[in-house]
N, C-alpha and C. Protein backbone atom coordinates (compact mmCIF):
# COMPACT_ATOMS: atom_id res chain seq x y z
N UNK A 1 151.53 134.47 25.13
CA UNK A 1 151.13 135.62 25.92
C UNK A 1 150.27 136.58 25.10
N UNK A 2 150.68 136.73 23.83
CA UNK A 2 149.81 137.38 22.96
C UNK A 2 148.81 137.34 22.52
N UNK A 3 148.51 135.77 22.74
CA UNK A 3 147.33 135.19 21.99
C UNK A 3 146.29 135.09 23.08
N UNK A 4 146.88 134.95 24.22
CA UNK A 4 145.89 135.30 25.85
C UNK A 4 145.15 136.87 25.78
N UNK A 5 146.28 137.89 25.62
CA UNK A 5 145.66 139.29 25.37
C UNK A 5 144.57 139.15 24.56
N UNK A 6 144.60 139.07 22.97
CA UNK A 6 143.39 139.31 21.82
C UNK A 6 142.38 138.28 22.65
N UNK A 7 142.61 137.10 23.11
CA UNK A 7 141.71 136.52 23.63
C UNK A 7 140.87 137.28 24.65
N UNK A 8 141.39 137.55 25.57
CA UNK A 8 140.60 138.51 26.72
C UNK A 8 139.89 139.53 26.24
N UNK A 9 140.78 140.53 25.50
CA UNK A 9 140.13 142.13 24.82
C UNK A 9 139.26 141.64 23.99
N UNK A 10 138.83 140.23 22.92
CA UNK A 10 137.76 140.13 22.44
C UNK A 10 136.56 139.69 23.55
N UNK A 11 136.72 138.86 24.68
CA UNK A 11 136.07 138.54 25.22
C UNK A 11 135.33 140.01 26.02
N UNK A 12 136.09 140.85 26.63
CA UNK A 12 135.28 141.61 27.20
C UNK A 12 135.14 142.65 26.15
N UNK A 13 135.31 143.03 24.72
CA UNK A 13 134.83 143.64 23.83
C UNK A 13 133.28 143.02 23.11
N UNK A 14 133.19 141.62 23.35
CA UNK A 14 131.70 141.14 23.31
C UNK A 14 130.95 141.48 24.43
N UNK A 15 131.52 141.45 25.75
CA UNK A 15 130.74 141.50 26.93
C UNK A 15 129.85 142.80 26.95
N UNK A 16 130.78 143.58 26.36
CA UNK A 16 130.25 145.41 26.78
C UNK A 16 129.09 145.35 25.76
N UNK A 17 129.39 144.95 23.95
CA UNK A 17 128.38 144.55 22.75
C UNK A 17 127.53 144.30 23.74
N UNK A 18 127.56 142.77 24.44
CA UNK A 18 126.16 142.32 24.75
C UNK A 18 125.17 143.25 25.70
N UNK A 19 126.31 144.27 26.34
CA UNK A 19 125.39 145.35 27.53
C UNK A 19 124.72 146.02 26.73
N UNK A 20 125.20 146.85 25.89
CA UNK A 20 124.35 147.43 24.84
C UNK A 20 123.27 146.82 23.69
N UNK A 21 123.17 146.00 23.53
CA UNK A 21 122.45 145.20 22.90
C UNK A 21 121.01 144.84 23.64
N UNK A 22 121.32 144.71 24.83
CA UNK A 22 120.49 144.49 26.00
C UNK A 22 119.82 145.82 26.52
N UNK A 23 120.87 146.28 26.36
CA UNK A 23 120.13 147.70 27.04
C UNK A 23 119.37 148.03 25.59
N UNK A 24 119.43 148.49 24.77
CA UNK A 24 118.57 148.81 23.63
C UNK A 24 117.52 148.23 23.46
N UNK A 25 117.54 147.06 23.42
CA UNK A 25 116.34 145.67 22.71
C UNK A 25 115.82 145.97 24.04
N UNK A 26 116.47 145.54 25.21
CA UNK A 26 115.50 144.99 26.46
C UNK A 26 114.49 143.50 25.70
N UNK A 27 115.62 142.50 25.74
CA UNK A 27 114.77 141.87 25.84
C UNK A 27 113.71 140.70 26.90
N UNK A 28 114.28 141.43 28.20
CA UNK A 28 113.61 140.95 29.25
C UNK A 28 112.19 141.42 29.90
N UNK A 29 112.03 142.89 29.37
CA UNK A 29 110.93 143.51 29.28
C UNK A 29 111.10 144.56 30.82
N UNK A 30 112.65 144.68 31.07
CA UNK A 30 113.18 145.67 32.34
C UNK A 30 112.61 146.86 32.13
N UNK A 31 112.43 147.88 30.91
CA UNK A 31 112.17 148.71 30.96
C UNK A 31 111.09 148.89 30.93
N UNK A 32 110.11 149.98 31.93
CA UNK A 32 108.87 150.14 31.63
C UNK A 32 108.50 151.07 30.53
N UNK A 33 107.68 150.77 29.96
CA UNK A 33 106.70 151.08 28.65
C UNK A 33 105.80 152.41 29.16
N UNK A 34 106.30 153.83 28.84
CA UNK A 34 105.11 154.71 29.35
C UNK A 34 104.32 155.20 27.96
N UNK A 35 102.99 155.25 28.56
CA UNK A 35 102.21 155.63 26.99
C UNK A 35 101.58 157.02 27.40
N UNK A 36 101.89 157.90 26.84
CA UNK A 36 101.32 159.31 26.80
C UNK A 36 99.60 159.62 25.95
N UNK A 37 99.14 160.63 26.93
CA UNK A 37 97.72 160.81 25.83
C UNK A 37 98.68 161.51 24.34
N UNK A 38 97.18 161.36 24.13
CA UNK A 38 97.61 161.67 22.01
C UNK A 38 97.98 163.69 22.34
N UNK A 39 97.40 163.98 23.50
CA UNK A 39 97.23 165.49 23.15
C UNK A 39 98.31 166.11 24.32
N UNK A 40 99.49 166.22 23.93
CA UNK A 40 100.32 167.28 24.69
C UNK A 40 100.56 168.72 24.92
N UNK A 41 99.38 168.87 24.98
CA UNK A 41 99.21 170.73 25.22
C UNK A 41 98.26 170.98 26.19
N UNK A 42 98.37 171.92 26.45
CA UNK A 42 97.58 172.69 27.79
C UNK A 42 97.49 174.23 27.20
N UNK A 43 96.56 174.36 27.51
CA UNK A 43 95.58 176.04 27.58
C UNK A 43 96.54 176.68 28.65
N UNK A 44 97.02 177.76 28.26
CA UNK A 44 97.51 178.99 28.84
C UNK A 44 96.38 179.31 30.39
N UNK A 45 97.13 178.97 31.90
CA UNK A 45 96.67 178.92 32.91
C UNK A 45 95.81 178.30 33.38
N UNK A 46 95.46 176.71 32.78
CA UNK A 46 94.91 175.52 32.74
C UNK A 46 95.67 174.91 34.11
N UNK A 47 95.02 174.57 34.52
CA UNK A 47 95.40 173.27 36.00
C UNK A 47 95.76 172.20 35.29
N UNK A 48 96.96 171.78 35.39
CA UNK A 48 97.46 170.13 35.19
C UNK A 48 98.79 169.54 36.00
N UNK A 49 98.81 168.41 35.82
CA UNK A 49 100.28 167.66 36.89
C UNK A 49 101.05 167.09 35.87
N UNK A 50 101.93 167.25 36.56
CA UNK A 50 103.01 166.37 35.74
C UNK A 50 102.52 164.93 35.33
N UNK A 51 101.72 164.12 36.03
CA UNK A 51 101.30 162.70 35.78
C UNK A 51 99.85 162.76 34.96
N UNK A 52 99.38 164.06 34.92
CA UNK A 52 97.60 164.06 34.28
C UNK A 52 98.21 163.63 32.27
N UNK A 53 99.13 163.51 32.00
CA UNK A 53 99.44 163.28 30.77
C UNK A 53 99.72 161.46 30.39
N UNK A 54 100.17 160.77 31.27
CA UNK A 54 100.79 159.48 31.12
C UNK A 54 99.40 158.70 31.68
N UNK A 55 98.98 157.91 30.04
CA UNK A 55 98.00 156.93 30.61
C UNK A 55 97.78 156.05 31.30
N UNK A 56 99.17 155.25 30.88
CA UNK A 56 99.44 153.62 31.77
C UNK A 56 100.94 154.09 31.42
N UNK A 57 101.33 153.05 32.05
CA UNK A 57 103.19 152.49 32.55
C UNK A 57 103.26 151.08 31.87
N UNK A 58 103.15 150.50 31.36
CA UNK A 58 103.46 148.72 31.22
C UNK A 58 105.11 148.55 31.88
N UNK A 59 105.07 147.62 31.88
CA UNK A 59 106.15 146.84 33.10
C UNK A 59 106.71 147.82 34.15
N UNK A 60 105.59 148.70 34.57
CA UNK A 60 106.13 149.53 35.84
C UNK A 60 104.93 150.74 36.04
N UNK A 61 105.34 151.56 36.91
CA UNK A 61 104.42 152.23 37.42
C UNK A 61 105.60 153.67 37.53
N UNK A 62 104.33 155.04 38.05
CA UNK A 62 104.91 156.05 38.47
C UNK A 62 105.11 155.69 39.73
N UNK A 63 106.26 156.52 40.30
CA UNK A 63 106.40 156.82 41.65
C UNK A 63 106.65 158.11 41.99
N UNK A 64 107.01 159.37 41.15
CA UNK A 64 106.53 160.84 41.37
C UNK A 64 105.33 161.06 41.96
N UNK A 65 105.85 162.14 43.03
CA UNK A 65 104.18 162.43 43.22
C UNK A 65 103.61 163.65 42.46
N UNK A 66 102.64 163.68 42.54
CA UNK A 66 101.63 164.50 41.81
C UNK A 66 101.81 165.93 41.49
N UNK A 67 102.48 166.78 40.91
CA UNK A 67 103.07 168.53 40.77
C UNK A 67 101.97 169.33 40.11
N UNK A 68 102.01 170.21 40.37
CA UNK A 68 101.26 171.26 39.15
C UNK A 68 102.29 171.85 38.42
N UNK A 69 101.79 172.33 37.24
CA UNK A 69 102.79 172.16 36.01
C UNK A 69 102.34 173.82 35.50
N UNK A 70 103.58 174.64 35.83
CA UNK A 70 103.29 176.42 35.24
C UNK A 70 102.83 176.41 34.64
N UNK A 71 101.67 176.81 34.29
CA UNK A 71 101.31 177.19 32.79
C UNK A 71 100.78 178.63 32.61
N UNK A 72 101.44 179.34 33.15
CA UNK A 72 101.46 180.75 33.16
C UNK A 72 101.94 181.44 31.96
N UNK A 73 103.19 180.96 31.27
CA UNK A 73 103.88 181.11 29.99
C UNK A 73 103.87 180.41 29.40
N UNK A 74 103.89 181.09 27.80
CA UNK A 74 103.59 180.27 26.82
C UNK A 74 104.90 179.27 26.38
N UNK A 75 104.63 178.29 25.66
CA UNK A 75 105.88 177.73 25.07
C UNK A 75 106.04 176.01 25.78
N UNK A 76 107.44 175.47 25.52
CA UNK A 76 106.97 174.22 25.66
C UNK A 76 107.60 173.73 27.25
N UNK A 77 106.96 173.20 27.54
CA UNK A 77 108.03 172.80 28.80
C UNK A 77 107.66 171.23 29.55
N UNK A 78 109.26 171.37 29.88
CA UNK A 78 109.76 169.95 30.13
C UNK A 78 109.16 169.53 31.14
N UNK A 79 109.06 168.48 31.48
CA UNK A 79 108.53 167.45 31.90
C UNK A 79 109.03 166.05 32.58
N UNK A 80 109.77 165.92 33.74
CA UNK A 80 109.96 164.74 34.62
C UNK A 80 109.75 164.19 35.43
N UNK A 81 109.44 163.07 35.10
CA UNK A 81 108.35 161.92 36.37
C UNK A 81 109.81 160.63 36.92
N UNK A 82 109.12 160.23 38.03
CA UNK A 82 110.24 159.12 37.95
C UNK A 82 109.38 157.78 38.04
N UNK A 83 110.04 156.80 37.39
CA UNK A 83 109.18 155.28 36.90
C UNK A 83 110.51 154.34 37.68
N UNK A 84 109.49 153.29 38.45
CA UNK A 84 109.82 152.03 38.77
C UNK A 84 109.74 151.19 37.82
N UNK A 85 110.29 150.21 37.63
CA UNK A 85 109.96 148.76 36.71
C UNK A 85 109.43 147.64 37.75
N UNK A 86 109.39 146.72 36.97
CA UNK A 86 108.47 145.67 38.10
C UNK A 86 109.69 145.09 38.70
N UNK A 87 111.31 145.40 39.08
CA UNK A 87 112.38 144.94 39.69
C UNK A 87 112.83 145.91 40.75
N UNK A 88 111.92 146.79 40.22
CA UNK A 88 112.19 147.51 41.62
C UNK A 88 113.34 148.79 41.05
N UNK A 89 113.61 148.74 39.73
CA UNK A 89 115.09 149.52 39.69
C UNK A 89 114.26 151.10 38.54
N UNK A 90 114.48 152.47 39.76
CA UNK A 90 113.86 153.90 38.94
C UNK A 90 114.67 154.38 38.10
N UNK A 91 113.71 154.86 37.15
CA UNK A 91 114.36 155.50 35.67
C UNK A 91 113.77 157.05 35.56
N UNK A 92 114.23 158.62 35.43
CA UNK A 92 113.59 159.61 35.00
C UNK A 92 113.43 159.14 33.78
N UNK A 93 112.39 159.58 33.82
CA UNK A 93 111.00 159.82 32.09
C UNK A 93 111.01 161.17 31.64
N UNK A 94 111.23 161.77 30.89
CA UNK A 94 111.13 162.96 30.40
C UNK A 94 110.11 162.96 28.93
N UNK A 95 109.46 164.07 29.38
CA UNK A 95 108.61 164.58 27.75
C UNK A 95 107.96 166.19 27.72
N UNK A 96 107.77 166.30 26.95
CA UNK A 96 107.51 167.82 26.57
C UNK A 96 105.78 168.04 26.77
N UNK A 97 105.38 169.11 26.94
CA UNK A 97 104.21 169.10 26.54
C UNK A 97 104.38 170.57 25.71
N UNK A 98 102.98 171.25 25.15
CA UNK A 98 103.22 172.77 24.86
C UNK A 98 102.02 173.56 25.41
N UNK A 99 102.26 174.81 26.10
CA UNK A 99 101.42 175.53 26.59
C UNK A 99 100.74 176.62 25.61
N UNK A 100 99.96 176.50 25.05
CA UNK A 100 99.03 177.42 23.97
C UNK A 100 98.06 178.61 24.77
N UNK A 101 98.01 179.87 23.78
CA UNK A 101 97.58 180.37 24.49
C UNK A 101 95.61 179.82 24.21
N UNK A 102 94.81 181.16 25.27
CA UNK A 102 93.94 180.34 25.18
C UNK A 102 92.81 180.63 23.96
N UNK A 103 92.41 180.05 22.89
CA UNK A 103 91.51 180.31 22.35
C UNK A 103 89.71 180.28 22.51
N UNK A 104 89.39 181.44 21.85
CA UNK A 104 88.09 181.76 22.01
C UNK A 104 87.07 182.05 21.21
């Protein structure tokens, strides 16, 4: 009876390992890949969207729609889009940008 227990608790103590392992690596390529421009800042009362920053998606796409993004105040602010993968299953994306004031 004892030797059934350690048997089981190792078995689903690998199972959960392998979720995490998977989830980290991805090695199926589930998660989509978002690539940001090189320049995360905006001019103090500059027009931009939440999506005018993200170049491409690899293994997925946006599905947010399009926002304008305060830039009334200075400082940094957050940033969330939501991404499909090519399975169909959405992930929030989060990133920062920083609002500078404007130079002249």
């Amino acid at each position: 009876m004892r030797k059934k227990v350690i048997i089981i608790s190792t078995i689903i103590l690998l199972l959960i390992m392998l979720y995490f392992v998977i989830q980290m690596f991805d090695p199926f390529h589930t998660l989509p890949i978002v690539e940001l421009t090189d320049n995360l800042t905006a001019e103090q009362n500059e027009k931009v969207t939440n999506i005018s920053y993200i170049e491409d998606v690899r293994h997925g796409k946006v599905i947010s729609k399009e926002e304008n993004i305060d830039t009334t105040t200075l400082g940094k602010k957050k940033i969330k889009i939501e991404i499909e993968n090519n399975y169909g299953k959405k992930r929030e994306y989060i990133f920062y940008i920083d609002v500078k004031e404007v130079e002249e």
